[in-house]
Protein backbone atom coordinates (compact mmCIF):
# COMPACT_ATOMS: atom_id res chain seq x y z
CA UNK A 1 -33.65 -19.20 72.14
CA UNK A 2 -37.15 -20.96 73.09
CA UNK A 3 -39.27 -19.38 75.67
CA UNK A 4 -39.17 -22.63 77.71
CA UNK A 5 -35.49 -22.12 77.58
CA UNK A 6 -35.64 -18.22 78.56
CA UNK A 7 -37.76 -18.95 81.24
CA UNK A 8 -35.16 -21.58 82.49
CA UNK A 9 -32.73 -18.95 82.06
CA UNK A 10 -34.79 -16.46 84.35
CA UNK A 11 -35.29 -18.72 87.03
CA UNK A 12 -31.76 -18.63 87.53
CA UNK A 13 -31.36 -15.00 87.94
CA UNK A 14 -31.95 -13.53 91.62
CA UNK A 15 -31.67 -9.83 92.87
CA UNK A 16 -30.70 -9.85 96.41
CA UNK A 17 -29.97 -6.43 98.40
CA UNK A 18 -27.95 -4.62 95.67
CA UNK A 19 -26.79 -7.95 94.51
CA UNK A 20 -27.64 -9.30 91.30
CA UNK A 21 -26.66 -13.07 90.54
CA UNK A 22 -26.82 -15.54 87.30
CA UNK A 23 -26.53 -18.99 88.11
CA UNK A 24 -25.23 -21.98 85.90
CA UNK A 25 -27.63 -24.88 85.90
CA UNK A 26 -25.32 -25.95 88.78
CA UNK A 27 -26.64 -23.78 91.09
CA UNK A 28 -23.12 -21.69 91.44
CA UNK A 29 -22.85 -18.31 90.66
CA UNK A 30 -21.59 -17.39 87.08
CA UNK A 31 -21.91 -13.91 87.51
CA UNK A 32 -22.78 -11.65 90.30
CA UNK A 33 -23.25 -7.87 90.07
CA UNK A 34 -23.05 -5.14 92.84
CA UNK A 35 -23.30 -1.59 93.85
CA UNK A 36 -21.55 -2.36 97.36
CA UNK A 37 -22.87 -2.63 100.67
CA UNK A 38 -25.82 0.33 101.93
CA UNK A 39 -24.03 2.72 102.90
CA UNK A 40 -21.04 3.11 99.34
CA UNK A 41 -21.82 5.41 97.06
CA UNK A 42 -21.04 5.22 93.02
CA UNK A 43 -19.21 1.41 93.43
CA UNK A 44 -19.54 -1.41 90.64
CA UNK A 45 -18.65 -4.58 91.44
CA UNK A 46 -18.90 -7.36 88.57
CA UNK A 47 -17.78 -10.92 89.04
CA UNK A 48 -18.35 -13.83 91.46
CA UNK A 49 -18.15 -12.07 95.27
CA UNK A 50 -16.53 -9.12 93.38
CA UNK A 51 -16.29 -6.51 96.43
CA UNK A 52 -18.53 -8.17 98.50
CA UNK A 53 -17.05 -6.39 101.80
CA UNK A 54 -17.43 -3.56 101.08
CA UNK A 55 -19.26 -1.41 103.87
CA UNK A 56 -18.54 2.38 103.02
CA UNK A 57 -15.92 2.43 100.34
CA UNK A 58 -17.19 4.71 97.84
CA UNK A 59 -16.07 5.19 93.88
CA UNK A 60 -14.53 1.80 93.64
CA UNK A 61 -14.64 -0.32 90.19
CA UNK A 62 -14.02 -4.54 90.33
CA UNK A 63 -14.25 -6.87 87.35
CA UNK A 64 -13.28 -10.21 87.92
CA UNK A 65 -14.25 -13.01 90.11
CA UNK A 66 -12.57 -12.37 93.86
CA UNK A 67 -11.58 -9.10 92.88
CA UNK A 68 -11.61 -6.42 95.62
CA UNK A 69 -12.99 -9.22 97.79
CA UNK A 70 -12.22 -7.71 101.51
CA UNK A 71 -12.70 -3.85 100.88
CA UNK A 72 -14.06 -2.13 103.57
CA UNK A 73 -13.93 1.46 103.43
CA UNK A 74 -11.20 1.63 100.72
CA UNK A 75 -12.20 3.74 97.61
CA UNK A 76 -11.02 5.17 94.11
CA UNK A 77 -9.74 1.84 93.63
CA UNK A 78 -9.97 0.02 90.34
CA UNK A 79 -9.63 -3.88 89.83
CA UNK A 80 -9.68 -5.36 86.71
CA UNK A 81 -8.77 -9.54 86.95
CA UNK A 82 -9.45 -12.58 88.98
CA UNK A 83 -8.02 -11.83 92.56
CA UNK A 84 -7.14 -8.38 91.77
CA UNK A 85 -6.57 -6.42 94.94
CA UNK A 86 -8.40 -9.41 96.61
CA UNK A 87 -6.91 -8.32 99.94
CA UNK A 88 -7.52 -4.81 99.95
CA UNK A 89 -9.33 -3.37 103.11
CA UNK A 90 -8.67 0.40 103.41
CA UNK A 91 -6.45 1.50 100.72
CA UNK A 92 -7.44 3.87 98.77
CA UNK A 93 -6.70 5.33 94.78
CA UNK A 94 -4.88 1.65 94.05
CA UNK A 95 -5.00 0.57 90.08
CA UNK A 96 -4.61 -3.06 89.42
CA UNK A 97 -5.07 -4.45 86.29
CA UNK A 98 -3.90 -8.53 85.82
CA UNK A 99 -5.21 -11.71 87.44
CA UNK A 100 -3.90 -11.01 90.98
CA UNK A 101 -2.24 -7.75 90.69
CA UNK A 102 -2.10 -6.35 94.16
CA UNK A 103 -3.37 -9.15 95.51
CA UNK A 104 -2.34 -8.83 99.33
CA UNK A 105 -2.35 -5.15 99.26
CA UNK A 106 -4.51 -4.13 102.35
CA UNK A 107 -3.91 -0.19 103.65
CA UNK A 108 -1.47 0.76 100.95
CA UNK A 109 -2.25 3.68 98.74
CA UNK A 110 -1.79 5.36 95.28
CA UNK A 111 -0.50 2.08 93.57
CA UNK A 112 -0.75 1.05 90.10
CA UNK A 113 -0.09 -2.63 88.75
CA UNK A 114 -0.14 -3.18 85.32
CA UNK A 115 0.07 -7.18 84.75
CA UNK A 116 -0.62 -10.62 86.15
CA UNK A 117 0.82 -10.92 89.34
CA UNK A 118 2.30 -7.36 89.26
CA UNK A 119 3.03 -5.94 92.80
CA UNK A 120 1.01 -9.22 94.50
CA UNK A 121 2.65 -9.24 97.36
CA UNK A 122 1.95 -5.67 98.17
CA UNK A 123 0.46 -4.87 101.72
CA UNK A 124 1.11 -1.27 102.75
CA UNK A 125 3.80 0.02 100.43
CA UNK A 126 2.43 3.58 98.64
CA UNK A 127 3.17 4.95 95.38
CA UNK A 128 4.30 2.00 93.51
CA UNK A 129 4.19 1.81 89.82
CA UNK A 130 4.49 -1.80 88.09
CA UNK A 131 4.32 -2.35 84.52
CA UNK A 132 4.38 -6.00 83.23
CA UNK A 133 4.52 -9.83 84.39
CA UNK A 134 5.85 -9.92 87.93
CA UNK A 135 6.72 -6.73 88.07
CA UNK A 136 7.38 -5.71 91.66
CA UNK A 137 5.65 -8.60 92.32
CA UNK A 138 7.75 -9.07 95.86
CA UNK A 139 7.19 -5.82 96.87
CA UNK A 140 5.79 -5.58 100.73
CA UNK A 141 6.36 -2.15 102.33
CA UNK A 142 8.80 -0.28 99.86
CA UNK A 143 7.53 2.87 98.51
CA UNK A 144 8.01 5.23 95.42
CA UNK A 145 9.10 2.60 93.05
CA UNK A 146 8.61 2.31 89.07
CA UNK A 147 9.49 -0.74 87.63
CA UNK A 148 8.39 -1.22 83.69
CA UNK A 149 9.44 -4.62 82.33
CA UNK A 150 8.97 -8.11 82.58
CA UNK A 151 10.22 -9.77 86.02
CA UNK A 152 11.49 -5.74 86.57
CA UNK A 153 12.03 -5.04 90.34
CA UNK A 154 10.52 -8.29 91.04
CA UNK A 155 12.61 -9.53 94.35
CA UNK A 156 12.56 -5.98 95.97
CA UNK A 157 10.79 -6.15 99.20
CA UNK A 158 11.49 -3.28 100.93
CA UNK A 159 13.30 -1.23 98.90
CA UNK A 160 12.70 2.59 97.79
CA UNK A 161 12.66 5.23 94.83
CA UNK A 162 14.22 2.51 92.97
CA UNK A 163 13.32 2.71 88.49
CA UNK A 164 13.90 -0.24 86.38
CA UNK A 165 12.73 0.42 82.77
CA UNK A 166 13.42 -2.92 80.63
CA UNK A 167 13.37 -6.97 80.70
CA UNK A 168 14.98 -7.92 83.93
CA UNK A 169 16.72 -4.84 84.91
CA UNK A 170 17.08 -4.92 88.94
CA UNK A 171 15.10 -7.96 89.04
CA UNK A 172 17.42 -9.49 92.43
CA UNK A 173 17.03 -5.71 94.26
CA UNK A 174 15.61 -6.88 97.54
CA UNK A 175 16.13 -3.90 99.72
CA UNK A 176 18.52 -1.64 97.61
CA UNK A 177 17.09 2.00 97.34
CA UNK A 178 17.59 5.01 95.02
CA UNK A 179 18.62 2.81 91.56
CA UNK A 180 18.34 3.85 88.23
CA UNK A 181 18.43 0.97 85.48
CA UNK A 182 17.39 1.20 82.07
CA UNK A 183 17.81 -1.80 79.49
CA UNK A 184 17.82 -5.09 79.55
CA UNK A 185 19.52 -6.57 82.49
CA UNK A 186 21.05 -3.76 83.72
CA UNK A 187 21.64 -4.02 87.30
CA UNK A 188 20.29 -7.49 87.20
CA UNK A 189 21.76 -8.97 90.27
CA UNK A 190 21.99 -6.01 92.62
CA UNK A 191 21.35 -7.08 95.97
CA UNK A 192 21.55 -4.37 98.35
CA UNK A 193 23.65 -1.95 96.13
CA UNK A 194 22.13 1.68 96.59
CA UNK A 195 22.45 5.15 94.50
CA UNK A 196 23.58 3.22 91.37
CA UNK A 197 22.81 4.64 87.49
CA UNK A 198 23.14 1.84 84.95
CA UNK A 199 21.97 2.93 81.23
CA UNK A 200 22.40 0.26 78.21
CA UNK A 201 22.02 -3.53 78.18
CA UNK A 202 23.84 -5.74 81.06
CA UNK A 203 25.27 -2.31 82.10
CA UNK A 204 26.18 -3.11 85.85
CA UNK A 205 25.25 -6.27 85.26
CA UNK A 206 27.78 -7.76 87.76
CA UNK A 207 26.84 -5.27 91.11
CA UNK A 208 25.49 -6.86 93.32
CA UNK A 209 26.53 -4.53 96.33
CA UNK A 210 28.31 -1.30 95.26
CA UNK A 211 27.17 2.17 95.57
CA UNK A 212 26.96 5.40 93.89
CA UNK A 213 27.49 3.60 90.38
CA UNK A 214 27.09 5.48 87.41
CA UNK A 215 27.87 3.07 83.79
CA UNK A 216 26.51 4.06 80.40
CA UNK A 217 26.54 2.35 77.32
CA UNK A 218 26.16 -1.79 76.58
CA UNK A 219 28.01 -3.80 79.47
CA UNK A 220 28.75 -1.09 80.66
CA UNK A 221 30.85 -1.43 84.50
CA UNK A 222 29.87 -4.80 84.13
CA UNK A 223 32.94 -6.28 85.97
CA UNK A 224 32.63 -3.39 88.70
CA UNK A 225 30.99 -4.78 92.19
CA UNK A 226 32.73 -2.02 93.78
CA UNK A 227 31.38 1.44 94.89
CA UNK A 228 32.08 5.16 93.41
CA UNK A 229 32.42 4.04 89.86
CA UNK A 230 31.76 6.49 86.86
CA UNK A 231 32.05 4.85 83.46
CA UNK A 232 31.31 7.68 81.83
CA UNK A 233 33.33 10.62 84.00
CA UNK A 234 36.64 10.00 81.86
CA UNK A 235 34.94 11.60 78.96
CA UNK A 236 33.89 14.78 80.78
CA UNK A 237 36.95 15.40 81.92
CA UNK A 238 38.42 14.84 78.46
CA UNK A 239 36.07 16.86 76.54
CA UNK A 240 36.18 20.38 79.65
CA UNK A 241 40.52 20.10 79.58
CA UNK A 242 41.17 19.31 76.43
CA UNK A 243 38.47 20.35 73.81
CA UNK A 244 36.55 23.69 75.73
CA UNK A 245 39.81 24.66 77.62
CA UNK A 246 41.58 24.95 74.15
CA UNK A 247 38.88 27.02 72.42
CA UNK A 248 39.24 29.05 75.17
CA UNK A 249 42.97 29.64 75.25
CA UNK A 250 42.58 29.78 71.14
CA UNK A 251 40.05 33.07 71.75
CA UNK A 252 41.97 34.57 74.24
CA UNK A 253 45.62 34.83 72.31
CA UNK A 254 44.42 34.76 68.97
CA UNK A 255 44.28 38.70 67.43
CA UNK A 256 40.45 39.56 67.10
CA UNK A 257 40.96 39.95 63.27
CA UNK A 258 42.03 36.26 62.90
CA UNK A 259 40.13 35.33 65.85
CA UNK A 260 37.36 33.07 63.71
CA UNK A 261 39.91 31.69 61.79
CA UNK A 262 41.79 30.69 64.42
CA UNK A 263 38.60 28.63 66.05
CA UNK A 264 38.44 26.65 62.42
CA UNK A 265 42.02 25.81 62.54
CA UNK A 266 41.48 23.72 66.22
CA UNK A 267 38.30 22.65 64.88
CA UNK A 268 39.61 21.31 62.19
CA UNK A 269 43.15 19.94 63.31
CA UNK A 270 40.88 18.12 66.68
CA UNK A 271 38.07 17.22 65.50
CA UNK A 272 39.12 16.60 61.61
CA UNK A 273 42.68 15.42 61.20
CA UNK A 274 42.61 14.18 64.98
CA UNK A 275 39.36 11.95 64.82
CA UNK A 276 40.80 10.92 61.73
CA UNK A 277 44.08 9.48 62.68
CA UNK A 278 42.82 8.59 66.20
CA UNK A 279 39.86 6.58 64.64
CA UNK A 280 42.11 4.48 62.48
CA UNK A 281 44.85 3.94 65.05
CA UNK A 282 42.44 2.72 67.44
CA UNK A 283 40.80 0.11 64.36
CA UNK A 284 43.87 -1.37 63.97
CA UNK A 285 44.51 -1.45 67.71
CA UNK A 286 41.42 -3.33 68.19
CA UNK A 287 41.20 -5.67 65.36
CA UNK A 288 45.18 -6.37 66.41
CA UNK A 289 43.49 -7.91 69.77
CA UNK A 290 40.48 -9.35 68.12
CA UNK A 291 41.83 -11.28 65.35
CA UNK A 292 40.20 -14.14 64.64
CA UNK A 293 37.59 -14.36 67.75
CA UNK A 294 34.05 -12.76 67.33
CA UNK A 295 34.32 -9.90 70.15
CA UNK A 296 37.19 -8.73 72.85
CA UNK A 297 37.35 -10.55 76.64
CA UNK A 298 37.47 -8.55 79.77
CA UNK A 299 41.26 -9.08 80.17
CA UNK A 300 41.78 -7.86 76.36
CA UNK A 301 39.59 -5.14 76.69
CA UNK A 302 41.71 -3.93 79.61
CA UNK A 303 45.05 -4.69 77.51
CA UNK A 304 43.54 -2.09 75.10
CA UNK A 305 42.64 0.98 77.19
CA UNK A 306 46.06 0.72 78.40
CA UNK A 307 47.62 1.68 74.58
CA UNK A 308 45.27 5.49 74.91
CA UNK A 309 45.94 6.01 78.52
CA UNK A 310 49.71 5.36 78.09
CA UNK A 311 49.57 7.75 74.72
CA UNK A 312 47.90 10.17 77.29
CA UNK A 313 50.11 10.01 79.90
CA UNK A 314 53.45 10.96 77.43
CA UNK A 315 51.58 13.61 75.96
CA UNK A 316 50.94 14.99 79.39
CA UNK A 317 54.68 14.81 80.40
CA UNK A 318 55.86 16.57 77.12
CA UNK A 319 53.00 19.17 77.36
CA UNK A 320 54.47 19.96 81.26
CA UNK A 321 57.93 19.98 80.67
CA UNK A 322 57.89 21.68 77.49
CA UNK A 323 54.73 24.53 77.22
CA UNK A 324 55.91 27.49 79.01
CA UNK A 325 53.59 30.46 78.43
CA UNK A 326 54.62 34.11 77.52
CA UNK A 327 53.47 36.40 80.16
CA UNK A 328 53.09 40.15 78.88
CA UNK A 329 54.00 42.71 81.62
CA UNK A 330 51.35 45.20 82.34
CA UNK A 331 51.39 48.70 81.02
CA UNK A 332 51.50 51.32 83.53
């Protein structure tokens, strides 16, 4: 660069009360650089009117032209973006990272936004966590919410203690509170639906409403809009009265010399021979209703958990009507 050119260059540069500015040739204000108003202590402010409000706010850190525009007294709050917590007037130990992440948050505290337009429409709402594009981004007074995802959480408004973890999950929420979704599109078009657990892809992906929800597994309860649905209690209660309470009618009538022995033998006729035959009746079972077609509907899905639950049911019956016990009487 000439030294005609650097002096052009210099004339454009002003320091103003803990301001410092570089013009374009124009006249505006490329870049402007502050330590906050006379009273803040240990504040950077770079970008055009990057924190110029700021009065007494102290540790505060903005990069990005309009970021952390209106602080006040606010502090421990870092903006990173154009417009980043561009609102903000008092709250304090906010995180925003994206072009206007946090925009309109003004008193709210303890927030972090993690993406353009993450958790913009934020105004007092505390303890927020968005991760990703519009994540949260409807958000005005709800509290305690994690949402990590693209478009995760991003209609809930007032909502609480509400986790989304994936692409879409709970992205129609508006004011439903204590969800749990985890994969993509679970829970996608819960409304008002409270107290609901969906783990796996589309799992709940139909609830829009219901409460107390649980549904593990892909699709999961996706065809429930109902409340007090478990998908996954069935197997519980499988696994405690069938599996555990016959190891532990095995230990208690089996002689202690043979007692080991006997364990193997239910190991081995439940989980061997048993997984074996079950796992092959229920192939042909299922590619019986598949034939042809790439995957199962609803209504032949249904058709086919009838076939176990029926098996179940006569098993029951014969087990009732025909296990009768031996009951030794007690030595005196």
């Amino acid at each position: 660069m000439s030294s005609s050119a650097l002096a052009n260059d210099t004339e454009l540069m002003t320091i103003a009360s803990s301001t410092l500015s570089v013009k374009s040739s124009s006249g505006s204000a490329a870049i402007e650089v502050r330590t906050g108003g006379p009273n803040s202590n240990d504040n950077m402010f770079v970008g055009v009117q990057a924190g110029q409000a700021n009065t007494t706010g102290s540790s505060n850190t903005a990069l990005g032209s309009f970021a952390f525009v209106s602080n006040t007294t606010g502090s421990q709050n870092t903006a990173a973006g154009a417009f980043a917590l561009q609102a903000n007037t008092t709250g304090s130990q906010n995180i925003a990272f994206g072009n206007a992440a946090l925009f309109a948050n003004t008193t709210g505290n303890h927030n972090t936004a993690l993406g353009d337009i993450a958790l913009v429409a934020n105004t007092i709402g505390n303890d927020n966590t968005a991760v990703g594009y519009v994540a949260l981004q409807s958000n005005t007074t709800g509290i305690q919410n994690t949402a990590v995802g693209v478009s995760a959480l991003s209609a809930n408004t007032t909502g609480i203690n509400n986790t989304a973890l994936g692409y879409n999950t709970l992205n129609a929420t508006t004011t439903g509170g204590v969800n749990v979704a985890v994969g993509f599109g679970a829970l996608s078009v819960n409304l008002t639906g409270s107290h609901n657990v969906a783990v796996g892809g589309a799992a709940l992906g139909n609830n829009s409403t219901g409460q107390y929800n649980t549904a593990i597994g892909d699709s999961a309860g996706r065809v429930d809009t109902d409340s007090f649905n478990t998908g996954i209690a069935l197997h519980g209660i499988c696994y405690d009265f069938f599996f555990v309470t016959g190891q532990i009618y095995v230990d208690k009538k089996a002689n202690p010399l043979i007692r080991a022995q006997a364990q193997g033998l239910i190991v081995f006729v439940t989980y061997g021979i048993g997984m074996l035959v079950g796992a092959q009746t229920a192939g042909m079972a299922y590619n019986k209703f598949l034939g042809s077609a790439n995957a199962l509907t609803l209504p032949q899905w249904q058709s086919f958990w009838w076939l176990p639950a029926s098996f179940a049911a006569v098993i029951l019956l014969f087990f009732i009507f025909t296990f009768k016990e031996k009951k030794l009487d007690a030595k005196a």
